[in-house]
PDB file of N, CA and C in Angstrom:
ATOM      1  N   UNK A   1     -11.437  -5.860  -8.405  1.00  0.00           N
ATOM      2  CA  UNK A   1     -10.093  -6.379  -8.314  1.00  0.00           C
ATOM      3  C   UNK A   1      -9.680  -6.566  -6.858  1.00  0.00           C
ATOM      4  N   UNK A   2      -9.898  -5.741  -6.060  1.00  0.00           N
ATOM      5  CA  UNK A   2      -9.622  -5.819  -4.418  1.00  0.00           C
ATOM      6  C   UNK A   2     -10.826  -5.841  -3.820  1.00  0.00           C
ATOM      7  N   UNK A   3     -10.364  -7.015  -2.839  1.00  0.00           N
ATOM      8  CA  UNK A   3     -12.001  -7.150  -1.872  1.00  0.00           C
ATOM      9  C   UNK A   3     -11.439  -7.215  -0.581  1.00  0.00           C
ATOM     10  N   UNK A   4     -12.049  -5.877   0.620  1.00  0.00           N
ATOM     11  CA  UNK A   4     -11.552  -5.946   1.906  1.00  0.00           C
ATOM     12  C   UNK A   4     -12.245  -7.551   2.985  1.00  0.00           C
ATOM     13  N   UNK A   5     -11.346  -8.517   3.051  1.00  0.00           N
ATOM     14  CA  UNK A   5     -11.495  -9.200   4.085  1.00  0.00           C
ATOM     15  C   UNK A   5     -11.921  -9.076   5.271  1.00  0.00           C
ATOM     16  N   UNK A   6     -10.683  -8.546   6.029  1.00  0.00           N
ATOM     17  CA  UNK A   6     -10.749  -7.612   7.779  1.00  0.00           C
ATOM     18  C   UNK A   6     -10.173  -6.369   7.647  1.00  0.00           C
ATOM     19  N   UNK A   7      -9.911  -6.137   8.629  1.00  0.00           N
ATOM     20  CA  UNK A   7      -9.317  -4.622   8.952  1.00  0.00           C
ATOM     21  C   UNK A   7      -7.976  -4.243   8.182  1.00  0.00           C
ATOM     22  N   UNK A   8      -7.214  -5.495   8.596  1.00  0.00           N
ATOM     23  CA  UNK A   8      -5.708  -4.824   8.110  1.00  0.00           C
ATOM     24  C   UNK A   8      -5.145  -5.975   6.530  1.00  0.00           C
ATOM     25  N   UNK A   9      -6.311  -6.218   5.525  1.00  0.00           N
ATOM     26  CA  UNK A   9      -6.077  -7.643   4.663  1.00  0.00           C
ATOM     27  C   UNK A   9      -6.740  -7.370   4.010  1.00  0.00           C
ATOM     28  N   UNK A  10      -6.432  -7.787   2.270  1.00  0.00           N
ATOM     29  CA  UNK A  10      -7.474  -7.485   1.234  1.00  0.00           C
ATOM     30  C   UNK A  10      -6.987  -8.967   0.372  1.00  0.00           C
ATOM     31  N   UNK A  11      -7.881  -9.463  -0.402  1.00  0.00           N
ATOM     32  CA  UNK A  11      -7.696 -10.022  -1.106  1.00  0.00           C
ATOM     33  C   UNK A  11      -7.566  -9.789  -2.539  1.00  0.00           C
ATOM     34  N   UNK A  12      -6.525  -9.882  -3.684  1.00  0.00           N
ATOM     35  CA  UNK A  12      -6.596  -9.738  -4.540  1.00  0.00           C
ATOM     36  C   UNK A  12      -6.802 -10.607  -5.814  1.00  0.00           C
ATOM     37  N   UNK A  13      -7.218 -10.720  -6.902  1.00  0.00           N
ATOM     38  CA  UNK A  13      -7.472 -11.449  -7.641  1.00  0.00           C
ATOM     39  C   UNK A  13      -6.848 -11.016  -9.018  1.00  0.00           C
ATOM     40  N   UNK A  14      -6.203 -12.014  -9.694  1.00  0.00           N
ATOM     41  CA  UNK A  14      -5.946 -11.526 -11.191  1.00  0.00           C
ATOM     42  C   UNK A  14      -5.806 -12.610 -12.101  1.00  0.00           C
ATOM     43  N   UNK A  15      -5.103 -11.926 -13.258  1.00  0.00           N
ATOM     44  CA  UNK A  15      -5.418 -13.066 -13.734  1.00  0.00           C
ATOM     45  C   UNK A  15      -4.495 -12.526 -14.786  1.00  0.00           C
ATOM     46  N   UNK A  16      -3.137 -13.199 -15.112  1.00  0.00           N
ATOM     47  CA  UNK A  16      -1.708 -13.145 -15.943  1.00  0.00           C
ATOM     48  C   UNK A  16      -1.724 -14.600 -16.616  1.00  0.00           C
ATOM     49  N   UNK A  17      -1.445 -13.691 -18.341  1.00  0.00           N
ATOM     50  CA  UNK A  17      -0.925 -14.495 -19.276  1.00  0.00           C
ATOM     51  C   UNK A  17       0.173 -15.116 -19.590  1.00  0.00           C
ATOM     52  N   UNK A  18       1.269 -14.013 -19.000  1.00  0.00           N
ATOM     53  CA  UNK A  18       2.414 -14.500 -19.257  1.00  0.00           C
ATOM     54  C   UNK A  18       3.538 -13.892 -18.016  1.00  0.00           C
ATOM     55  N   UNK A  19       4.463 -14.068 -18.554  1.00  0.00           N
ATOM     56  CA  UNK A  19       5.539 -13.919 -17.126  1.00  0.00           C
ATOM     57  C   UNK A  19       6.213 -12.470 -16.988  1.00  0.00           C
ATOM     58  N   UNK A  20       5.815 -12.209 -18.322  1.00  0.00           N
ATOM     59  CA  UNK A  20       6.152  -9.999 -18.292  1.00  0.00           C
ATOM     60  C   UNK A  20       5.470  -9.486 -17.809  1.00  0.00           C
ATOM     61  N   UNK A  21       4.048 -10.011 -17.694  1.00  0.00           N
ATOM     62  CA  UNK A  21       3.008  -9.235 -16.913  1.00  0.00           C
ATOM     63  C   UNK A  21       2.958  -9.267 -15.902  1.00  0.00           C
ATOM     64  N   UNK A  22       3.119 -10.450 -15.214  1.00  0.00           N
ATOM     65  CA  UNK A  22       3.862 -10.485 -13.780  1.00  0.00           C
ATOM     66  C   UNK A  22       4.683 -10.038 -12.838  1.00  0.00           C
ATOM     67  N   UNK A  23       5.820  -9.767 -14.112  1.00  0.00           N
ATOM     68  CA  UNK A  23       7.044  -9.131 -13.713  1.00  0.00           C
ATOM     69  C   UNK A  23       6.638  -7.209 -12.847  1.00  0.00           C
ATOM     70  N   UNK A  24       6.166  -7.113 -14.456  1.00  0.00           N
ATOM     71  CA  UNK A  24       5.492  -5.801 -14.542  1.00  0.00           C
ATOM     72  C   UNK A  24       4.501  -5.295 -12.855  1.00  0.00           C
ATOM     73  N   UNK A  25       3.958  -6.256 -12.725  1.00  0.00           N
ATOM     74  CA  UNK A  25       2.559  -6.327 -12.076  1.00  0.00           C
ATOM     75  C   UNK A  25       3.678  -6.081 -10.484  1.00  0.00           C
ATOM     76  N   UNK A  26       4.187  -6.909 -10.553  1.00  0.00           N
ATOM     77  CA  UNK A  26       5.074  -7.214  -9.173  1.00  0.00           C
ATOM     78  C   UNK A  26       6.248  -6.006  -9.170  1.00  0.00           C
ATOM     79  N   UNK A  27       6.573  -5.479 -10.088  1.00  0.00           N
ATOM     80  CA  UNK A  27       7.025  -4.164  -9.534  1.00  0.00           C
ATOM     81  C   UNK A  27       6.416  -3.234  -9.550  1.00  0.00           C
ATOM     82  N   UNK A  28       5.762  -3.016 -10.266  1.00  0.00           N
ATOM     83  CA  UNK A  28       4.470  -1.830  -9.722  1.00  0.00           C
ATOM     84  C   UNK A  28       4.262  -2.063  -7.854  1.00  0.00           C
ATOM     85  N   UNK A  29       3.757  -2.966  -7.820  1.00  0.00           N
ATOM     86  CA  UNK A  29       3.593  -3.590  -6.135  1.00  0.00           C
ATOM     87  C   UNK A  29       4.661  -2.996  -5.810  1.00  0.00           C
ATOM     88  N   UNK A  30       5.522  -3.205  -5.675  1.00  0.00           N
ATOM     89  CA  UNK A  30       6.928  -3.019  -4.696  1.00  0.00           C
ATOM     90  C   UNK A  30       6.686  -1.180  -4.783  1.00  0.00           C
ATOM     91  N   UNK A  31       6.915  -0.878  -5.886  1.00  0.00           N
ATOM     92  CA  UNK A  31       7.278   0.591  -6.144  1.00  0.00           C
ATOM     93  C   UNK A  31       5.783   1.290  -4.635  1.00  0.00           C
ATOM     94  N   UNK A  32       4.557   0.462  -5.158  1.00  0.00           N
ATOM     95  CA  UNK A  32       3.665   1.190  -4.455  1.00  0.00           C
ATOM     96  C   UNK A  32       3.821   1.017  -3.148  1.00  0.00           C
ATOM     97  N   UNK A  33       4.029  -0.092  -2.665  1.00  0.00           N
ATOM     98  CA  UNK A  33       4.500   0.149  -1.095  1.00  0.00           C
ATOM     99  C   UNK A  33       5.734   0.304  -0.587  1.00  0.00           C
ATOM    100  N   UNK A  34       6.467   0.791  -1.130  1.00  0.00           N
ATOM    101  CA  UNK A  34       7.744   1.655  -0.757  1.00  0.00           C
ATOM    102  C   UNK A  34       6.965   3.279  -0.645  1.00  0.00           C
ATOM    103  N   UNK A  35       6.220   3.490  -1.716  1.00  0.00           N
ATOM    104  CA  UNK A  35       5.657   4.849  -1.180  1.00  0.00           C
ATOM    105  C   UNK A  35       4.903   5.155  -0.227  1.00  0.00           C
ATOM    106  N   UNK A  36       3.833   3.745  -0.205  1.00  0.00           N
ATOM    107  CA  UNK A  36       2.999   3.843   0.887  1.00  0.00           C
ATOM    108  C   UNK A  36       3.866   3.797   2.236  1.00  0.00           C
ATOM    109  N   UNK A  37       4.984   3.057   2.450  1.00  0.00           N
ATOM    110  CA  UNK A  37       5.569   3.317   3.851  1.00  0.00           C
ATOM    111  C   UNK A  37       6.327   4.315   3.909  1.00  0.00           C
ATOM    112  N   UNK A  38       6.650   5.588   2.813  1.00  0.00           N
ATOM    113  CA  UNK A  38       6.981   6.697   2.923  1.00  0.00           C
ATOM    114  C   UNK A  38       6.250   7.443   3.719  1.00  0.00           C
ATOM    115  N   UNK A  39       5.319   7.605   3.121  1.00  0.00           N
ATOM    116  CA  UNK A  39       4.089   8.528   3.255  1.00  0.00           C
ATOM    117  C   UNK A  39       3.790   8.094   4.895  1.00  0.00           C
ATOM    118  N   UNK A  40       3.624   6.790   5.289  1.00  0.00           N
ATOM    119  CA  UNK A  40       3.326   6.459   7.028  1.00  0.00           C
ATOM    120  C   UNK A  40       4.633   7.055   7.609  1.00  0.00           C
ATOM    121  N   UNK A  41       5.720   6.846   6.765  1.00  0.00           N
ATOM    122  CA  UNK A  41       6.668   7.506   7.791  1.00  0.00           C
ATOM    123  C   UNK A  41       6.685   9.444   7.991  1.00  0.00           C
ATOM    124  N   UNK A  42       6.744   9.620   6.920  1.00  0.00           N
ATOM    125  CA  UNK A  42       5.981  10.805   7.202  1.00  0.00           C
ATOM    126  C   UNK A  42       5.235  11.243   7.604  1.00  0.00           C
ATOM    127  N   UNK A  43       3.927  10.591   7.790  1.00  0.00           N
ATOM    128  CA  UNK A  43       2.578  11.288   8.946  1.00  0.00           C
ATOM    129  C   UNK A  43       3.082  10.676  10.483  1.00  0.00           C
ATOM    130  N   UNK A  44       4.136   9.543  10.454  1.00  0.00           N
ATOM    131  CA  UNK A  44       4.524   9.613  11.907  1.00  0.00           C
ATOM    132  C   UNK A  44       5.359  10.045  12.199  1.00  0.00           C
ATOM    133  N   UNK A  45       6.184  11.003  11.409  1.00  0.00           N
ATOM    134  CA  UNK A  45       6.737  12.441  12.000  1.00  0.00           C
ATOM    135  C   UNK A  45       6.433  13.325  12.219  1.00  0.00           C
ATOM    136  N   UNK A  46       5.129  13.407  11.787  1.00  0.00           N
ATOM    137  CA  UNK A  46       3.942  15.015  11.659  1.00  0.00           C
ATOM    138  C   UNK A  46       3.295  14.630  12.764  1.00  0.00           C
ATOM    139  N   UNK A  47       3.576  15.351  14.361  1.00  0.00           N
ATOM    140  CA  UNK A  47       2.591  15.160  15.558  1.00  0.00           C
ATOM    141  C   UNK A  47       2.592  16.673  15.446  1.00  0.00           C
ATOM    142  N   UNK A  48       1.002  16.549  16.189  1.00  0.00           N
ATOM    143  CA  UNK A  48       0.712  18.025  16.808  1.00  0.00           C
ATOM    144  C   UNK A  48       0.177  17.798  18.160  1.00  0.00           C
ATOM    145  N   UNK A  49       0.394  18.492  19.127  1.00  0.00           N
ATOM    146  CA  UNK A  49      -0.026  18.769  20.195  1.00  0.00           C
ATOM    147  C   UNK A  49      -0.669  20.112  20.222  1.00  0.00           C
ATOM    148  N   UNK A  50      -1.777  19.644  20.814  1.00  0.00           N
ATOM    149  CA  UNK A  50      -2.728  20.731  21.540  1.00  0.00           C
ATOM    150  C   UNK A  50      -2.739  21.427  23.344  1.00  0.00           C
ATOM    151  N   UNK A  51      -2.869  22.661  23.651  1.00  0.00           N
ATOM    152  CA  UNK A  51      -2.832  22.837  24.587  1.00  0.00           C
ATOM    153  C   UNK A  51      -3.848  23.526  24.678  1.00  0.00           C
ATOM    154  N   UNK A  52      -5.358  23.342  25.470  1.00  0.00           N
ATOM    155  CA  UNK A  52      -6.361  23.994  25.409  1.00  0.00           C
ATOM    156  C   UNK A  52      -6.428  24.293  26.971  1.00  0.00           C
ATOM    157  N   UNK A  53      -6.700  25.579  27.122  1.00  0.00           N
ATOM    158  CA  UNK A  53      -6.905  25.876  28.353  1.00  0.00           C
ATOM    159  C   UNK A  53      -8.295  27.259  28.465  1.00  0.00           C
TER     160      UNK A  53
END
């Protein structure tokens, strides 16, 4: 279903019968990258610094 292109791009492929599945399909999407830019915002609040001496 997903094939990585380059680094930051995937291509997806499908294949919808009708316009509920779509619907369906396209909020799933949304829902998942609202979490996924949760989750980045959260690991770019999580720094650690090291002090090795």
């Amino acid at each position: 279903m997903f094939k990585r292109k380059k680094k930051n791009s995937f291509e997806l492929k499908i294949n919808i019968t009708n316009r509920n599945e779509l619907d369906e399909l396209l909020e799933t999407i949304q829902k998942d990258i609202a979490v996924l830019k949760d989750d980045f915002d959260k690991l770019d609040q999580f720094k650690l610094t090291f002090d090795l001496e």
